[in-house]
PDB file of N, CA and C in Angstrom:
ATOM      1  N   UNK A   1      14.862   9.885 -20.706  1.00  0.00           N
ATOM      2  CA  UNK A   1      13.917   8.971 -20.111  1.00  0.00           C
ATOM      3  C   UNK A   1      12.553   9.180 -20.760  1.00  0.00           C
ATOM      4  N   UNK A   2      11.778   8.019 -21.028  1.00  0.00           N
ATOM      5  CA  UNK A   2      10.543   8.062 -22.076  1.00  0.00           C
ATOM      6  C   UNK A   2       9.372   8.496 -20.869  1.00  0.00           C
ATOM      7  N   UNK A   3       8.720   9.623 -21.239  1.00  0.00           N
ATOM      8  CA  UNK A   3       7.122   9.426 -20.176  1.00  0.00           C
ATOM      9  C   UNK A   3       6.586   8.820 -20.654  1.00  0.00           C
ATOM     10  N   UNK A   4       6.176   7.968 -19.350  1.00  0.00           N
ATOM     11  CA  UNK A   4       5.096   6.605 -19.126  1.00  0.00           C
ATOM     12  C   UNK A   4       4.003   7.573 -19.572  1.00  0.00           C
ATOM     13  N   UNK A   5       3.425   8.718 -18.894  1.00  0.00           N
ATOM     14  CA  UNK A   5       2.215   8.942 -19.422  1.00  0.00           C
ATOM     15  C   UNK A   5       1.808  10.035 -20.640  1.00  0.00           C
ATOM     16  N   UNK A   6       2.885  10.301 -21.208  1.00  0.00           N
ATOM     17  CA  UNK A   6       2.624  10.723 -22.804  1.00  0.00           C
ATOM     18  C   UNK A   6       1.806   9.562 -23.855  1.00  0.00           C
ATOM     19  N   UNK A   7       2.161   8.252 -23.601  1.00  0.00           N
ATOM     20  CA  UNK A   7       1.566   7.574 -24.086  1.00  0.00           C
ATOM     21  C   UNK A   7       0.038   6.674 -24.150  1.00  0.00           C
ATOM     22  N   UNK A   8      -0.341   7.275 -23.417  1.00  0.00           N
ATOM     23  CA  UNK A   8      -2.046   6.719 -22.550  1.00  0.00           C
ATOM     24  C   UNK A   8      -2.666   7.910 -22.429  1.00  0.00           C
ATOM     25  N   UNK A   9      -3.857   7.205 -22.402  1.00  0.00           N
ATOM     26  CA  UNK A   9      -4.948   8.467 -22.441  1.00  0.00           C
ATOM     27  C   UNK A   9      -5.028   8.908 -21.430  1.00  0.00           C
ATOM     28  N   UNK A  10      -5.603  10.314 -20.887  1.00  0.00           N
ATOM     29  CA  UNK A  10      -5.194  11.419 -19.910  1.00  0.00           C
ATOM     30  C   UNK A  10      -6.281  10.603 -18.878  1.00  0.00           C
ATOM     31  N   UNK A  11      -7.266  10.683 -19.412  1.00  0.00           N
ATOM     32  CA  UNK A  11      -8.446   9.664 -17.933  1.00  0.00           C
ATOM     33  C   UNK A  11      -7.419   8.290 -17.344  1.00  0.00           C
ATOM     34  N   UNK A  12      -6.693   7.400 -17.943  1.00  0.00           N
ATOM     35  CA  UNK A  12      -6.218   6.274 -17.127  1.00  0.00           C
ATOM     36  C   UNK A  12      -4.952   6.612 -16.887  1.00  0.00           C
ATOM     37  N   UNK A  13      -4.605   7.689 -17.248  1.00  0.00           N
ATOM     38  CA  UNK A  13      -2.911   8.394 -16.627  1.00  0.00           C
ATOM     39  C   UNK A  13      -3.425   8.292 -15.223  1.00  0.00           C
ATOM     40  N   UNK A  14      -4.457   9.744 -15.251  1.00  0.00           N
ATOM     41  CA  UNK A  14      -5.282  10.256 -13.697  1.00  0.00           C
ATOM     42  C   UNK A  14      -5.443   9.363 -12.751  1.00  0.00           C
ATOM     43  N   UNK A  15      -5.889   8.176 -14.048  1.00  0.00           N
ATOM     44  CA  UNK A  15      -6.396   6.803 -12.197  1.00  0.00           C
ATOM     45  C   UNK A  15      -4.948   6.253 -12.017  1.00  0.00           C
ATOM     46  N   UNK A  16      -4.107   6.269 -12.732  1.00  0.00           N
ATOM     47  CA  UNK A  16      -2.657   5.541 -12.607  1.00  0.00           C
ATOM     48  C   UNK A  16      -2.104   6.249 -11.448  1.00  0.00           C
ATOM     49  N   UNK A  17      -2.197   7.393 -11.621  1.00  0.00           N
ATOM     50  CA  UNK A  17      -1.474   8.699 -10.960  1.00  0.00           C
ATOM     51  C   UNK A  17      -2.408   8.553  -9.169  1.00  0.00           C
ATOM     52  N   UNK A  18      -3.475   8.741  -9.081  1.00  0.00           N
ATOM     53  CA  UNK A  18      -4.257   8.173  -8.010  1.00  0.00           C
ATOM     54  C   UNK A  18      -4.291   6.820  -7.546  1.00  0.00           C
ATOM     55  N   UNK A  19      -3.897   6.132  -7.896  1.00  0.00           N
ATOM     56  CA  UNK A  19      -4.052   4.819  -7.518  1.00  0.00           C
ATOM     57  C   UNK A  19      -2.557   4.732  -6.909  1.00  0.00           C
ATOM     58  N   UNK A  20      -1.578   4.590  -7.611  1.00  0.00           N
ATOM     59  CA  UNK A  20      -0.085   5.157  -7.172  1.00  0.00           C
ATOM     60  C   UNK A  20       0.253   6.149  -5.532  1.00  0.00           C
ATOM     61  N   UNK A  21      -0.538   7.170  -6.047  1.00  0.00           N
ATOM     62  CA  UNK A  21      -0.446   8.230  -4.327  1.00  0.00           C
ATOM     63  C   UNK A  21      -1.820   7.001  -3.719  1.00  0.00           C
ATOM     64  N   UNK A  22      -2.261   6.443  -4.033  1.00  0.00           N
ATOM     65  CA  UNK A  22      -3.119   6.011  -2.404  1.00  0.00           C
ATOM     66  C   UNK A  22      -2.297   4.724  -2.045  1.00  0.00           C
ATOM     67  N   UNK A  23      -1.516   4.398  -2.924  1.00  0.00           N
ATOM     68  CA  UNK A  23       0.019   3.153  -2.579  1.00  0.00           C
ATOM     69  C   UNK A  23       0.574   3.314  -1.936  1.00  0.00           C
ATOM     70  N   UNK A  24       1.057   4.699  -1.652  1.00  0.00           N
ATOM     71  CA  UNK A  24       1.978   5.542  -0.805  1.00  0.00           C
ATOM     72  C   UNK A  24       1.585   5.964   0.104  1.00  0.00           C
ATOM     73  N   UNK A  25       0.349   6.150   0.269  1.00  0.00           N
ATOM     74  CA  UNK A  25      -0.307   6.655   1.785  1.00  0.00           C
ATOM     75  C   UNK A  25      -0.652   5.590   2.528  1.00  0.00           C
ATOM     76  N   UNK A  26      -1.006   4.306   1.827  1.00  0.00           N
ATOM     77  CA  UNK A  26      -1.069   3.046   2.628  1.00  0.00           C
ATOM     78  C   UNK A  26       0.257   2.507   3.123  1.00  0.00           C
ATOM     79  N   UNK A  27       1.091   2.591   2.344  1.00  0.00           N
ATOM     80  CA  UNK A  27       2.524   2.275   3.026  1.00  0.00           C
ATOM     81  C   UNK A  27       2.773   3.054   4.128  1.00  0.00           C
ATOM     82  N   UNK A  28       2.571   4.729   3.852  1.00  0.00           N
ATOM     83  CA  UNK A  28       3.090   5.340   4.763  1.00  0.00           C
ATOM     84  C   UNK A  28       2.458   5.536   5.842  1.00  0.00           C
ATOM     85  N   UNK A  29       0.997   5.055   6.132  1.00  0.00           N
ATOM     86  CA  UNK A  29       0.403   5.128   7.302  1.00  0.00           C
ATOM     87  C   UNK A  29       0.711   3.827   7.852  1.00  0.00           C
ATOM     88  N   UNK A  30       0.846   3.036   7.326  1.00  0.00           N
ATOM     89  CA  UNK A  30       1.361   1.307   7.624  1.00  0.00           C
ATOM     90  C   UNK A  30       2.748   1.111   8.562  1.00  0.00           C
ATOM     91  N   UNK A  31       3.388   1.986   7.963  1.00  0.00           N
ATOM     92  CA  UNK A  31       4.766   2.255   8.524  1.00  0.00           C
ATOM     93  C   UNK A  31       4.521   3.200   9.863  1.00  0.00           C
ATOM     94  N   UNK A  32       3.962   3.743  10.088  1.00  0.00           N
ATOM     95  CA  UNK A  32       3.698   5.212  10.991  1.00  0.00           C
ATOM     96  C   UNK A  32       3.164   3.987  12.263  1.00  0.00           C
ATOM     97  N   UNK A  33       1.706   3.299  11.848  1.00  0.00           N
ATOM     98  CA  UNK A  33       1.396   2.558  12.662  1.00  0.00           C
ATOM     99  C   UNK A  33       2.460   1.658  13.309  1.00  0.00           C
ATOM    100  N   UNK A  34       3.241   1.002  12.498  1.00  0.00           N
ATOM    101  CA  UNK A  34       4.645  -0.437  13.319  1.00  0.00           C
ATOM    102  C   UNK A  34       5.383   0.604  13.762  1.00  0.00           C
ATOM    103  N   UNK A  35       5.369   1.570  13.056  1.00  0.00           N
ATOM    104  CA  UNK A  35       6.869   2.444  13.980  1.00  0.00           C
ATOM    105  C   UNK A  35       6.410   3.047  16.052  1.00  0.00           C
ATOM    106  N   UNK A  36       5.435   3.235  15.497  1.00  0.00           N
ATOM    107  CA  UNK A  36       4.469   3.767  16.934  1.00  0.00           C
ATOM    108  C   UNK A  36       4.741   2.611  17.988  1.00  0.00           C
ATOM    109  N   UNK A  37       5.289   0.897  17.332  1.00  0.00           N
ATOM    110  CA  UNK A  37       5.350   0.509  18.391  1.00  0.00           C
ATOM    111  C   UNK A  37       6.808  -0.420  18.573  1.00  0.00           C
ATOM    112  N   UNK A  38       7.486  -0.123  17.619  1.00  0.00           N
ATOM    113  CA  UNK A  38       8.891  -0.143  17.195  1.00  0.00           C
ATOM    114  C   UNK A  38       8.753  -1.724  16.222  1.00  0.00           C
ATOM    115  N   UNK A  39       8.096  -1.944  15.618  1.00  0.00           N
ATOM    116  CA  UNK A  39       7.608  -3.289  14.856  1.00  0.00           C
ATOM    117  C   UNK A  39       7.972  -3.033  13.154  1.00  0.00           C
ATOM    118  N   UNK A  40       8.774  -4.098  13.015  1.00  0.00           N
ATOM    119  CA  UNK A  40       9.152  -3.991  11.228  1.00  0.00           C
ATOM    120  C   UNK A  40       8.070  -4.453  10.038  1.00  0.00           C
ATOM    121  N   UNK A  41       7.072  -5.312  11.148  1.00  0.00           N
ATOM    122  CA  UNK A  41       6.133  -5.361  10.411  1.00  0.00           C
ATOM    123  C   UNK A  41       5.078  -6.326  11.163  1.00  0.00           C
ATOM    124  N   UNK A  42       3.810  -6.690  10.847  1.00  0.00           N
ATOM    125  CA  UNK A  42       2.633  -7.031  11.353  1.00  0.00           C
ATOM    126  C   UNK A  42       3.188  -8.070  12.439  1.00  0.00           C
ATOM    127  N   UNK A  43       3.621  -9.402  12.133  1.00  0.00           N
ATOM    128  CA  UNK A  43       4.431 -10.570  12.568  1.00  0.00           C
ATOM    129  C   UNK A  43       5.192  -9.385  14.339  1.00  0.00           C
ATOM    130  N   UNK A  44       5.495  -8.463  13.739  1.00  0.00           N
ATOM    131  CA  UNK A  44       6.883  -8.857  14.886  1.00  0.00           C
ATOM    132  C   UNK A  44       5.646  -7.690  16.164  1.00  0.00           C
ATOM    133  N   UNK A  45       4.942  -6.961  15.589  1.00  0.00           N
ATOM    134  CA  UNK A  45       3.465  -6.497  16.466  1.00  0.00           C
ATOM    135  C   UNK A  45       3.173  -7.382  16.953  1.00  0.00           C
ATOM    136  N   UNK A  46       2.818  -8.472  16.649  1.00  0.00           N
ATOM    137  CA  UNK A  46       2.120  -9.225  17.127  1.00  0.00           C
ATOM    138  C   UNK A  46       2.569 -10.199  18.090  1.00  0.00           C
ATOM    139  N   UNK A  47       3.773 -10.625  17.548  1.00  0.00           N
ATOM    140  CA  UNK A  47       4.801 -11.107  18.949  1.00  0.00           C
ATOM    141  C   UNK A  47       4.962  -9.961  19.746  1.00  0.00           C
ATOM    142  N   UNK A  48       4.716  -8.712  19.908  1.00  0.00           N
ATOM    143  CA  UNK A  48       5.182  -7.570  20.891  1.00  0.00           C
ATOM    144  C   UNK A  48       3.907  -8.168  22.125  1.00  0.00           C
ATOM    145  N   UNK A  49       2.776  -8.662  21.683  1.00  0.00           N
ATOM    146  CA  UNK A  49       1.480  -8.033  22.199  1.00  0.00           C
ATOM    147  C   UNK A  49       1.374  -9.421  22.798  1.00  0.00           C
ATOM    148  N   UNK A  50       1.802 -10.738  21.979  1.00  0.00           N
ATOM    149  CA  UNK A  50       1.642 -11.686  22.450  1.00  0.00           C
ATOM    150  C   UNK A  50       3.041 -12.021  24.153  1.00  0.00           C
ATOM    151  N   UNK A  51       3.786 -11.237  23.976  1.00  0.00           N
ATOM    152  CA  UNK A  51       4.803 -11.601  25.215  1.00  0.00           C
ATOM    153  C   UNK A  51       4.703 -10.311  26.183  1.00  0.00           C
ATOM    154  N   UNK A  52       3.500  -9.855  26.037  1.00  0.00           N
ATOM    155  CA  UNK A  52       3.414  -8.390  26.512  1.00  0.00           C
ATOM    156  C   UNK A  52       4.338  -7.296  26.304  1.00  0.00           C
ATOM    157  N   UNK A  53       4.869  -7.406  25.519  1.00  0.00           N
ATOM    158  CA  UNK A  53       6.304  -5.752  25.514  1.00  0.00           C
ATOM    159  C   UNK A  53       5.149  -4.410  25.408  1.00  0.00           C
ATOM    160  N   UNK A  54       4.099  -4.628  24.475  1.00  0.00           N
ATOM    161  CA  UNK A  54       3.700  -3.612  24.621  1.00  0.00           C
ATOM    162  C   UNK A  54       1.858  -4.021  24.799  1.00  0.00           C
ATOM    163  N   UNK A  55       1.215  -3.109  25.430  1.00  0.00           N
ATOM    164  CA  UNK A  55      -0.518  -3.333  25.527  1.00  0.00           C
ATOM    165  C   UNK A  55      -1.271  -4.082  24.825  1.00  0.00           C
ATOM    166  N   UNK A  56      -2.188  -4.914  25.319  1.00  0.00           N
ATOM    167  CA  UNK A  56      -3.004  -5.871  24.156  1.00  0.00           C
ATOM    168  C   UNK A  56      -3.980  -4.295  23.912  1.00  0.00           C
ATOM    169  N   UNK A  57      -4.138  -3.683  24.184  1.00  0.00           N
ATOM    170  CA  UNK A  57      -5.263  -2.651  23.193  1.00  0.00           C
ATOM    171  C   UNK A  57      -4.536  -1.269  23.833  1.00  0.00           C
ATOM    172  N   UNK A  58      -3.857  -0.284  22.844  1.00  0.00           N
ATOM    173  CA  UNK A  58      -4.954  -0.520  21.595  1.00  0.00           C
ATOM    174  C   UNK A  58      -4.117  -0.778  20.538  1.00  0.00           C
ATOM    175  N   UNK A  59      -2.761  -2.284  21.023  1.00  0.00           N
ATOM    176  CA  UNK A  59      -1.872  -2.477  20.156  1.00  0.00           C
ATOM    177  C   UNK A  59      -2.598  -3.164  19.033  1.00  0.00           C
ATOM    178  N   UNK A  60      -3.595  -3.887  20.003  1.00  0.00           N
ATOM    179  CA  UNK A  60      -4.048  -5.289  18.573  1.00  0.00           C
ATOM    180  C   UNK A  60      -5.365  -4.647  17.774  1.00  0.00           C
ATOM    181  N   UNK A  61      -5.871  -3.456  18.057  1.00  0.00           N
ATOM    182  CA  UNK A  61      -6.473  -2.641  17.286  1.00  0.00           C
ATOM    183  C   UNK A  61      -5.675  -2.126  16.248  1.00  0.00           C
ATOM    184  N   UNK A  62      -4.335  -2.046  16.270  1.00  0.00           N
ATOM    185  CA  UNK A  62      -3.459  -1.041  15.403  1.00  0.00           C
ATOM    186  C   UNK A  62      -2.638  -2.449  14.532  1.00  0.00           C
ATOM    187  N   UNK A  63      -2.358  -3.564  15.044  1.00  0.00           N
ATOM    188  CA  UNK A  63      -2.075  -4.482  14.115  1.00  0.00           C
ATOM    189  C   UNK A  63      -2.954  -4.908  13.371  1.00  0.00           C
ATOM    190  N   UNK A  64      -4.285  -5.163  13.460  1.00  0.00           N
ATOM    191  CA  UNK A  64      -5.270  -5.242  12.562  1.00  0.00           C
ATOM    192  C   UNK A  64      -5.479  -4.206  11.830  1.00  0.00           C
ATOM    193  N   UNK A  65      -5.154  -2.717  11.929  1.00  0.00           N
ATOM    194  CA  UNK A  65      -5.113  -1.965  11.098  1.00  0.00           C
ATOM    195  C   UNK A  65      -4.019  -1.923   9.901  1.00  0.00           C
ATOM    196  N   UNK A  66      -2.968  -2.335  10.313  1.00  0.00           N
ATOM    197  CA  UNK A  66      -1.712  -2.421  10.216  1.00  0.00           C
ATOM    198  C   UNK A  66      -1.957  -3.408   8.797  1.00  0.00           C
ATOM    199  N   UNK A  67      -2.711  -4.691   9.345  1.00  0.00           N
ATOM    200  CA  UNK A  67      -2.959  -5.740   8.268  1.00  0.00           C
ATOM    201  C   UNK A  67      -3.345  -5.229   7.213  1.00  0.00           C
ATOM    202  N   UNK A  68      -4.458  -4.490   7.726  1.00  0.00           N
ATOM    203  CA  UNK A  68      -5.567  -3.910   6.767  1.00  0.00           C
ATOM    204  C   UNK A  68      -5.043  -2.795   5.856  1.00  0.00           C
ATOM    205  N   UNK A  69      -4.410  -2.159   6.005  1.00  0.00           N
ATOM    206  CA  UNK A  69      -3.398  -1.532   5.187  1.00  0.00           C
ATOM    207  C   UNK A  69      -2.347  -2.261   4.245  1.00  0.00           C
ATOM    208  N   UNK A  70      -1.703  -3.065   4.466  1.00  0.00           N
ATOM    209  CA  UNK A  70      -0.930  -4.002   3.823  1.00  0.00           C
ATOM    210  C   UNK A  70      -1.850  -4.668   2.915  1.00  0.00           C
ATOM    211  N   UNK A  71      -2.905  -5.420   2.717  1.00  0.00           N
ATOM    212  CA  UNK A  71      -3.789  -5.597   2.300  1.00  0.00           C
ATOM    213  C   UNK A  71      -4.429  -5.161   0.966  1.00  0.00           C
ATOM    214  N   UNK A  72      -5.183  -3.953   1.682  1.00  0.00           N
ATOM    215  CA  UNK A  72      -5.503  -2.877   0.463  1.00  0.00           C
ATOM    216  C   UNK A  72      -4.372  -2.191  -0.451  1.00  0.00           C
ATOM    217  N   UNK A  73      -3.232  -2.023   0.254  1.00  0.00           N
ATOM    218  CA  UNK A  73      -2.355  -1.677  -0.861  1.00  0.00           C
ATOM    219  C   UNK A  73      -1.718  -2.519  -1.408  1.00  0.00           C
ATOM    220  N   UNK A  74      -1.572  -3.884  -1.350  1.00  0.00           N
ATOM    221  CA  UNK A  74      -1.443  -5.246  -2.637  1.00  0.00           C
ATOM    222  C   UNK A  74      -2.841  -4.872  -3.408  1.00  0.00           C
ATOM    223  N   UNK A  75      -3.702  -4.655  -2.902  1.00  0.00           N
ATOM    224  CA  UNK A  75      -4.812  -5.257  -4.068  1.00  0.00           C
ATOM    225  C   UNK A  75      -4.910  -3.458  -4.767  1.00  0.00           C
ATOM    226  N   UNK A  76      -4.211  -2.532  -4.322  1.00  0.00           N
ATOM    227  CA  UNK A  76      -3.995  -0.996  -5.174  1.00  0.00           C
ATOM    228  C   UNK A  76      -2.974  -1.323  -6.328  1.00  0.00           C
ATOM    229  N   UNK A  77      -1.921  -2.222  -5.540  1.00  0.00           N
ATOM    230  CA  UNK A  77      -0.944  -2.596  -6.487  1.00  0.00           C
ATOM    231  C   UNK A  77      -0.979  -3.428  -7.421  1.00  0.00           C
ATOM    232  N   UNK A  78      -1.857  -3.747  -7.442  1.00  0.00           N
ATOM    233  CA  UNK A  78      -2.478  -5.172  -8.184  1.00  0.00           C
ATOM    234  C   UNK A  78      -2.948  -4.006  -9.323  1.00  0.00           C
ATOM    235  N   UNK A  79      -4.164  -3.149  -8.976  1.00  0.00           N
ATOM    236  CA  UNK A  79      -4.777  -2.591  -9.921  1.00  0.00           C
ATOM    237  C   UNK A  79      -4.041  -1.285 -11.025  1.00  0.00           C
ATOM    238  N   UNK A  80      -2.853  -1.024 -10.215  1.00  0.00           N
ATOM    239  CA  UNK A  80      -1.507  -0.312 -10.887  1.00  0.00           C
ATOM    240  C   UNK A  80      -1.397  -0.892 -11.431  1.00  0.00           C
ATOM    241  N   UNK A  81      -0.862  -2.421 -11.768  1.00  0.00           N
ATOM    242  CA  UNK A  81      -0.681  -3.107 -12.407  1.00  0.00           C
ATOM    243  C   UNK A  81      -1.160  -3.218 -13.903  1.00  0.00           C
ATOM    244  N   UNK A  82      -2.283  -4.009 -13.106  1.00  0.00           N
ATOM    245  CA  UNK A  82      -3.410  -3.941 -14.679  1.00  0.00           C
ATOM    246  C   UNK A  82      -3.484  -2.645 -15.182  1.00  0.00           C
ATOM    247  N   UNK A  83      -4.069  -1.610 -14.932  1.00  0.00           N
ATOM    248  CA  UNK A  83      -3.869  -0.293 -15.560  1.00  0.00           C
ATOM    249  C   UNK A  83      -2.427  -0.012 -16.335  1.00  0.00           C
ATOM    250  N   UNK A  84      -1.473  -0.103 -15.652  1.00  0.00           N
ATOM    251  CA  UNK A  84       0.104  -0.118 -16.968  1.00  0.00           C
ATOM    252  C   UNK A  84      -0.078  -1.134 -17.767  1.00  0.00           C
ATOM    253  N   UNK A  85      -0.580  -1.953 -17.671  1.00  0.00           N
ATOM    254  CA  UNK A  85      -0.638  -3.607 -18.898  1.00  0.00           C
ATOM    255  C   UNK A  85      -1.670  -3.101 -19.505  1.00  0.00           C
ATOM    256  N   UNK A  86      -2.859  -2.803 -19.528  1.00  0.00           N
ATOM    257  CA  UNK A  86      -3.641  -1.870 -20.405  1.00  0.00           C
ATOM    258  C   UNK A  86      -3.335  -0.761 -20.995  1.00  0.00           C
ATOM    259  N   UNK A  87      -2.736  -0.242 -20.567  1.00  0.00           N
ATOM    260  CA  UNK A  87      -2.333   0.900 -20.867  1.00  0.00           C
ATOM    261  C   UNK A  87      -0.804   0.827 -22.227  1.00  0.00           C
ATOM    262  N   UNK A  88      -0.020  -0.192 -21.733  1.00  0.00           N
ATOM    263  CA  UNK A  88       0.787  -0.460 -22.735  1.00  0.00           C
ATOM    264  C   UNK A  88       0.371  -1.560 -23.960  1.00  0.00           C
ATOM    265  N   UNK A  89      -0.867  -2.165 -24.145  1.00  0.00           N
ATOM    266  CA  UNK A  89      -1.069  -2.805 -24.912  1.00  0.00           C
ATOM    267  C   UNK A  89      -1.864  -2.047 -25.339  1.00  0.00           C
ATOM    268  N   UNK A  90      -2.496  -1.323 -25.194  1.00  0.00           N
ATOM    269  CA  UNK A  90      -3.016   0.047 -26.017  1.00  0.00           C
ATOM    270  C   UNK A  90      -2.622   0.519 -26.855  1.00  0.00           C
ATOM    271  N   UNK A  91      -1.237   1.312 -26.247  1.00  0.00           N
ATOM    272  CA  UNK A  91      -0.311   2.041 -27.106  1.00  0.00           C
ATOM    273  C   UNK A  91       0.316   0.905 -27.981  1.00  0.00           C
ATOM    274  N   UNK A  92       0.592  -0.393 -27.453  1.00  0.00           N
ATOM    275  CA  UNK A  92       1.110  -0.796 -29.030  1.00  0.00           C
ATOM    276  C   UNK A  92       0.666  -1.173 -30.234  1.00  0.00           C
ATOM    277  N   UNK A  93      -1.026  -1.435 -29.618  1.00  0.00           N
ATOM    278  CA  UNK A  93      -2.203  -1.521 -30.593  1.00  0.00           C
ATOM    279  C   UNK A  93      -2.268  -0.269 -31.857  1.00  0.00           C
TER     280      UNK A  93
END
């Protein structure tokens, strides 16, 4: 298997490598939050809160968090992104 980061310079490995673990901590606090209220995802929170199954606060505090996490980690993933597409048109430069 080829390393991805033998080939890129050690500074945009680092942000690759950081940007990646804060992907994973947004998922995994994202997940921690819907699981706390047995929800697969923002949508089905929000029907919990809207038919009462579970508390309007501090459920709809935690689905807006919930959002807000989902959110920031598209636009982390976004910037993973661009960083490997830079990063490989580099190296073929």
């Amino acid at each position: 298997m080829t390393n991805f980061f033998a080939s890129i310079d050690p500074e945009e490995a680092a942000e690759i490598d950081i940007l990646s673990r804060l992907a994973y901590e947004l998922r995994e606090n994202r997940s921690a939050i819907l699981g706390s209220h047995g929800a697969e995802d923002e949508a089905a929170l929000l029907q919990k809160i809207r038919t009462g199954v579970v508390g309007e606060h501090p459920a709809y505090e935690l689905y807006l968090a919930a959002r807000i996490l989902a959110d920031t980690r598209e636009t982390v993933r976004a910037a993973v992104g661009e960083r490997k597409k830079l990063a490989v048109l580099i190296f073929v430069l």
